[in-house]
C-alpha atoms as a PDB file:
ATOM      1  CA  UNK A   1      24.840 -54.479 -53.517  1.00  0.00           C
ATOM      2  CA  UNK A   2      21.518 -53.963 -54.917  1.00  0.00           C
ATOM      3  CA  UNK A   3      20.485 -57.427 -54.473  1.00  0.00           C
ATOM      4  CA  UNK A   4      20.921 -57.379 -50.444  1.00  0.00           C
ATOM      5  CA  UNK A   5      18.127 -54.473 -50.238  1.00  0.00           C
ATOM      6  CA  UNK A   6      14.998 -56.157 -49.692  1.00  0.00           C
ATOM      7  CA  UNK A   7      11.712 -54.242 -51.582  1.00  0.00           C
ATOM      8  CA  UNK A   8       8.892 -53.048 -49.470  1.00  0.00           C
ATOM      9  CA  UNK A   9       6.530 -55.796 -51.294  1.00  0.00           C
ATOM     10  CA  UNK A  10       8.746 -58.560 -50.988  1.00  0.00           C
ATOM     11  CA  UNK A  11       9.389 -58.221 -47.109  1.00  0.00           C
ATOM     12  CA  UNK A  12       7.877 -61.080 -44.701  1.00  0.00           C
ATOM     13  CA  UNK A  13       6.257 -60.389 -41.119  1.00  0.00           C
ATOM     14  CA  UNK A  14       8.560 -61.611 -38.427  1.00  0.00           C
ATOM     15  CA  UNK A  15       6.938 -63.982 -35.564  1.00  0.00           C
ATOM     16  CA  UNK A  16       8.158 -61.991 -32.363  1.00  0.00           C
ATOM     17  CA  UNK A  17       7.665 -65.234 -30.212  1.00  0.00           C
ATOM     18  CA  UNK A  18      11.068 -67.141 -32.080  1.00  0.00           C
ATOM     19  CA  UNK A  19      13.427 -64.380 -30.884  1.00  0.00           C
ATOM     20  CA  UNK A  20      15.665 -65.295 -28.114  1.00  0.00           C
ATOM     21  CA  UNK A  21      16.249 -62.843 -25.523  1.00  0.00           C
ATOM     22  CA  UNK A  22      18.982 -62.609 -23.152  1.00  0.00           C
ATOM     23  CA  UNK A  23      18.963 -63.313 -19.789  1.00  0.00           C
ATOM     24  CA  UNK A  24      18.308 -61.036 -17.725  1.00  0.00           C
ATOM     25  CA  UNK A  25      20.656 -60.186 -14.653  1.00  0.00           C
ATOM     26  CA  UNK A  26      18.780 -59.455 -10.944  1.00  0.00           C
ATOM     27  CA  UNK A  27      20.566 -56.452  -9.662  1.00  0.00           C
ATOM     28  CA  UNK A  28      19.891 -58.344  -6.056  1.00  0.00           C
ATOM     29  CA  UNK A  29      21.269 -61.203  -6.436  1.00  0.00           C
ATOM     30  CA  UNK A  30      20.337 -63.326  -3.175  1.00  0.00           C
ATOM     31  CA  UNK A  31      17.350 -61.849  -1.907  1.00  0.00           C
ATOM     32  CA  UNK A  32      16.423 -59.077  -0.247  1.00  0.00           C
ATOM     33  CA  UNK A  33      18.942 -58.477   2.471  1.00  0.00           C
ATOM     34  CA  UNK A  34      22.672 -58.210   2.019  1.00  0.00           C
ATOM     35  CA  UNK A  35      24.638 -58.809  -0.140  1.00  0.00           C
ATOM     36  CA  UNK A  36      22.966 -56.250  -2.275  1.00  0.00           C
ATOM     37  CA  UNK A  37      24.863 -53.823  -5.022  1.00  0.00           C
ATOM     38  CA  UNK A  38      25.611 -51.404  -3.289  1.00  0.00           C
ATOM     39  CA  UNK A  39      25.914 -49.225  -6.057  1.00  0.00           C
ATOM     40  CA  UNK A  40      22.370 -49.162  -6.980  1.00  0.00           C
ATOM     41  CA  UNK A  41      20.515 -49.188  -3.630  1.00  0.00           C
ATOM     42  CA  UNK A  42      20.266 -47.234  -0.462  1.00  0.00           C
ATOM     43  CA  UNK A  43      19.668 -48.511   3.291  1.00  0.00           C
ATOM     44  CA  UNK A  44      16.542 -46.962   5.024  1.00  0.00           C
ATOM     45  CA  UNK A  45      19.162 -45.755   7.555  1.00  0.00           C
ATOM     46  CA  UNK A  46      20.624 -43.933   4.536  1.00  0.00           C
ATOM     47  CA  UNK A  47      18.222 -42.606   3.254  1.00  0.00           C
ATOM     48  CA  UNK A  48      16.444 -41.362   6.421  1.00  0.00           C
ATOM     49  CA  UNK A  49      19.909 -39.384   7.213  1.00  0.00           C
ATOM     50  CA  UNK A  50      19.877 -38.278   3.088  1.00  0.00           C
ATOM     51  CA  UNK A  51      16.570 -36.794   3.702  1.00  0.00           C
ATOM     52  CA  UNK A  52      17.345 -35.049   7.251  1.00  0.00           C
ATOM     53  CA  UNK A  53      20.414 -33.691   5.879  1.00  0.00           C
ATOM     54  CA  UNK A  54      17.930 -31.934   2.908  1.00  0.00           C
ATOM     55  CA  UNK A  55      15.608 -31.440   5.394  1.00  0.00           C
ATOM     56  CA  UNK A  56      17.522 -29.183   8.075  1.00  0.00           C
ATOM     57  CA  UNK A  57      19.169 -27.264   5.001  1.00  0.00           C
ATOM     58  CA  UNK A  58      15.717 -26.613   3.899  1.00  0.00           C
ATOM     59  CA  UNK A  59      15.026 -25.087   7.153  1.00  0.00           C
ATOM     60  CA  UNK A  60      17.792 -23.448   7.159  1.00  0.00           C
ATOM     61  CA  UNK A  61      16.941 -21.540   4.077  1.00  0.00           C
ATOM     62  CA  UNK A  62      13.493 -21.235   5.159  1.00  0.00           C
ATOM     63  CA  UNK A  63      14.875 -20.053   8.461  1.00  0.00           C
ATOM     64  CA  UNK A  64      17.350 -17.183   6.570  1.00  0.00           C
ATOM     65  CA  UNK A  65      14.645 -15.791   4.546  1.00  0.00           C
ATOM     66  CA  UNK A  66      11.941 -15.324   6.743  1.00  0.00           C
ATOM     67  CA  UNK A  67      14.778 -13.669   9.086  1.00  0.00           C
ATOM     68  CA  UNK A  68      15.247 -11.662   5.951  1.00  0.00           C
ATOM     69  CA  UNK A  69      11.887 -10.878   5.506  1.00  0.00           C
ATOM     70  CA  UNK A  70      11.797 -10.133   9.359  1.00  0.00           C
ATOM     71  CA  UNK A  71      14.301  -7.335   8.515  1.00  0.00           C
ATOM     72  CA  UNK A  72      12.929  -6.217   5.496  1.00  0.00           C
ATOM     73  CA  UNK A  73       9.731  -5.329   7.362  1.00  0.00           C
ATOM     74  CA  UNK A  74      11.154  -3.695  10.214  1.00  0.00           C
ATOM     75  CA  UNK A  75      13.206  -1.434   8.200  1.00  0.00           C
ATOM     76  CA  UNK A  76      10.269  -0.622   6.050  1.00  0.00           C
ATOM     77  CA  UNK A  77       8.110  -0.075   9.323  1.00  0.00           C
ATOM     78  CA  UNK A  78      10.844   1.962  10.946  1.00  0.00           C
ATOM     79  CA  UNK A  79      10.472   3.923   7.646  1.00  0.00           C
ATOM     80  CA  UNK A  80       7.187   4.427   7.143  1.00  0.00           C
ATOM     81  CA  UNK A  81       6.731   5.584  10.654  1.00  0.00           C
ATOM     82  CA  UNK A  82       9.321   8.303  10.778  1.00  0.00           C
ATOM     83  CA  UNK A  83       7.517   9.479   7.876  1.00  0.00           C
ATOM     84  CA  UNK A  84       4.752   9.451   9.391  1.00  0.00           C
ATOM     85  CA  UNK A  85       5.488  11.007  12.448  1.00  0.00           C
ATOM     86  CA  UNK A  86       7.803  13.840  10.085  1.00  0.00           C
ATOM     87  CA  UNK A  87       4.329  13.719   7.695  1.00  0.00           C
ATOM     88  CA  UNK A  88       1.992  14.374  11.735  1.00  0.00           C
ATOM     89  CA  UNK A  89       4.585  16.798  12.520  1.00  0.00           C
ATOM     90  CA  UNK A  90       4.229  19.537   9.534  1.00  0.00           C
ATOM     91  CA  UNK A  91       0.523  18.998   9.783  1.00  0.00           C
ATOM     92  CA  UNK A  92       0.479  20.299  13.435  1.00  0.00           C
ATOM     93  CA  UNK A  93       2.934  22.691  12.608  1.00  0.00           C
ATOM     94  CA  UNK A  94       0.806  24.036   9.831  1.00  0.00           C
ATOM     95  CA  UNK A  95      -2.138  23.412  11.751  1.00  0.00           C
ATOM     96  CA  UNK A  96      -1.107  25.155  14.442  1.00  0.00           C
ATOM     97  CA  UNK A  97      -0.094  28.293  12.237  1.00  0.00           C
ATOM     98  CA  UNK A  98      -2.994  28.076  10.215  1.00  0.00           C
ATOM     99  CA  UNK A  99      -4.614  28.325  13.620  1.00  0.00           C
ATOM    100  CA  UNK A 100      -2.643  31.188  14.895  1.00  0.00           C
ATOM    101  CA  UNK A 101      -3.468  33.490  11.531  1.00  0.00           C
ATOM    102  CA  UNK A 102      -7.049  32.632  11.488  1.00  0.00           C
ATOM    103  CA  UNK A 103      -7.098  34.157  15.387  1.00  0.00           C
ATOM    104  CA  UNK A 104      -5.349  37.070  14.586  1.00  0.00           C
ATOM    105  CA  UNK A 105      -7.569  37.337  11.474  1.00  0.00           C
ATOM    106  CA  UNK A 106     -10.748  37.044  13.640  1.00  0.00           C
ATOM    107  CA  UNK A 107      -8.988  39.793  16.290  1.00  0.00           C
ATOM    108  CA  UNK A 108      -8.494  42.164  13.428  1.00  0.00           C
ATOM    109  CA  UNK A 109     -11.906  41.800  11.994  1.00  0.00           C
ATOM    110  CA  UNK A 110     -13.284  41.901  15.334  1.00  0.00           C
ATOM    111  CA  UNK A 111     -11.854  45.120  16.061  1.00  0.00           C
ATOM    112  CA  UNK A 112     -12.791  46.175  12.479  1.00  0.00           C
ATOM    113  CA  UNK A 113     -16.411  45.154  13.674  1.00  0.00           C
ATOM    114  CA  UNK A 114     -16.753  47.345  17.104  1.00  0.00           C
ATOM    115  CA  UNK A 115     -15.038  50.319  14.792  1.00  0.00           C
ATOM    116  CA  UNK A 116     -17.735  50.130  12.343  1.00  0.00           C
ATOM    117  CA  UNK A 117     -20.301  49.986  14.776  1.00  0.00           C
ATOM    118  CA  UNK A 118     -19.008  52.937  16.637  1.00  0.00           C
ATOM    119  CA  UNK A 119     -19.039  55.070  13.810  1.00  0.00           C
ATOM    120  CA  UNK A 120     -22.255  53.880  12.758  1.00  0.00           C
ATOM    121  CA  UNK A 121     -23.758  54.860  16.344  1.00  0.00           C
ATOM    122  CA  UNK A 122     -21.904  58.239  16.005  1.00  0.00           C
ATOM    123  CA  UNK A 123     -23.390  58.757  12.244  1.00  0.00           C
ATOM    124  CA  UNK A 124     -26.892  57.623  13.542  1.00  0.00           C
ATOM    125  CA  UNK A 125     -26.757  60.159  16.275  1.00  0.00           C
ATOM    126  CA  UNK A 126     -25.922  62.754  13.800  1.00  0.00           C
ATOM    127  CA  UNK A 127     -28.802  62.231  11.563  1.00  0.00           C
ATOM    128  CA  UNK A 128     -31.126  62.262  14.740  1.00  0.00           C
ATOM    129  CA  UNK A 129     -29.718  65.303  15.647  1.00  0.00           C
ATOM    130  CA  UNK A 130     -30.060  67.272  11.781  1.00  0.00           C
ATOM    131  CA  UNK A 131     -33.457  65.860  11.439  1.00  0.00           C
ATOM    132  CA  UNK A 132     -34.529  66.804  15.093  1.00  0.00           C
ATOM    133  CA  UNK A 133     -33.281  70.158  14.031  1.00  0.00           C
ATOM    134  CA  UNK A 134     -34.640  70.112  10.416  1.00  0.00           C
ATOM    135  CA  UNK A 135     -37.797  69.079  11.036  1.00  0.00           C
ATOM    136  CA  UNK A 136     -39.094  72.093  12.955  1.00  0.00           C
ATOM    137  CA  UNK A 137     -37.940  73.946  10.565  1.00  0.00           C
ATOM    138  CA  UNK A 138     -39.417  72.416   7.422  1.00  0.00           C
ATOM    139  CA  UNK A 139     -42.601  71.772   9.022  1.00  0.00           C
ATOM    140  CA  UNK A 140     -42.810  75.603   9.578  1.00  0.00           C
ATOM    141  CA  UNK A 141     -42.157  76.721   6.185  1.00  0.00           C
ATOM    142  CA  UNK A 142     -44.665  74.468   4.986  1.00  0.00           C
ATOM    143  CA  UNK A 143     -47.254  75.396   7.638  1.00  0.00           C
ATOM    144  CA  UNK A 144     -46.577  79.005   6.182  1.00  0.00           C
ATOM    145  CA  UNK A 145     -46.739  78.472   2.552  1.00  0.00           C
ATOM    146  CA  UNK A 146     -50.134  76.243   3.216  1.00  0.00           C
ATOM    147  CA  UNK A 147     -51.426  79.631   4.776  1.00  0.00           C
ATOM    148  CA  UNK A 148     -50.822  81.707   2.515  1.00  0.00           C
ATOM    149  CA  UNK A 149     -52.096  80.459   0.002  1.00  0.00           C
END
């Protein structure tokens, strides 16, 4: 058995050229029309209806999810826009309150205001009054202490 393994050293380059090769078989046999395997080729007419078929089921699918899309956005629009308008809502509401208090504030500090004021007048009166009334007075008990003297 040992004797039908050929060493590395020993083998001999093979000339490529000598080796038959079979022959090979045309898969269209008789030219280019009919009679053709029809196992391994496709008519144009075929093909053409191969490719619309793929073609209208891509636009199909193409068709379904942009009408998905289409929905998805609405629905998310719808959405955001009641919560907007719930969102501009409570701010007028709380604007609007917000409003009312700071009038009422304004009222009651206004009032607070004219009160003030009208003691103030009153209080100012009253001083004019003691030091119309004090001043005589003073001045003529200083008057008489400056004399005698």
């Amino acid at each position: 058995m040992n004797d039908k393994i050929l060493k590395l050293h020993e083998a001999k380059p093979i000339n490529t050229d000598s080796l038959s090769t079979p022959h090979k078989k045309k898969d269209n046999i008789g030219g280019g029309e009919p009679p053709m395997s029809n196992d391994k080729y496709v008519t144009h007419e075929e093909l053409n209806h191969a490719v619309d078929k793929l073609d209208a089921k891509i636009d199909l699918s193409t068709e379904k999810l942009m009408h998905h899309v289409d929905n998805k956005f609405n629905e998310n629009n719808v959405d955001l826009n009641d919560r907007f308008n719930e969102n501009n809502v409570d701010l007028n509401d709380r604007f609007n309150e917000n409003k009312t208090d700071l009038t009422s504030k304004f009222s009651e500090n206004k009032s607070e205001i004219a009160s003030l004021k009208k003691d103030l007048k009153a209080n100012n009166e009253k001083i004019a009054w003691i030091v119309g009334i004090l001043s005589p007075i003073l001045t003529t008990i200083i008057l008489k202490f400056l004399h005698l003297s």
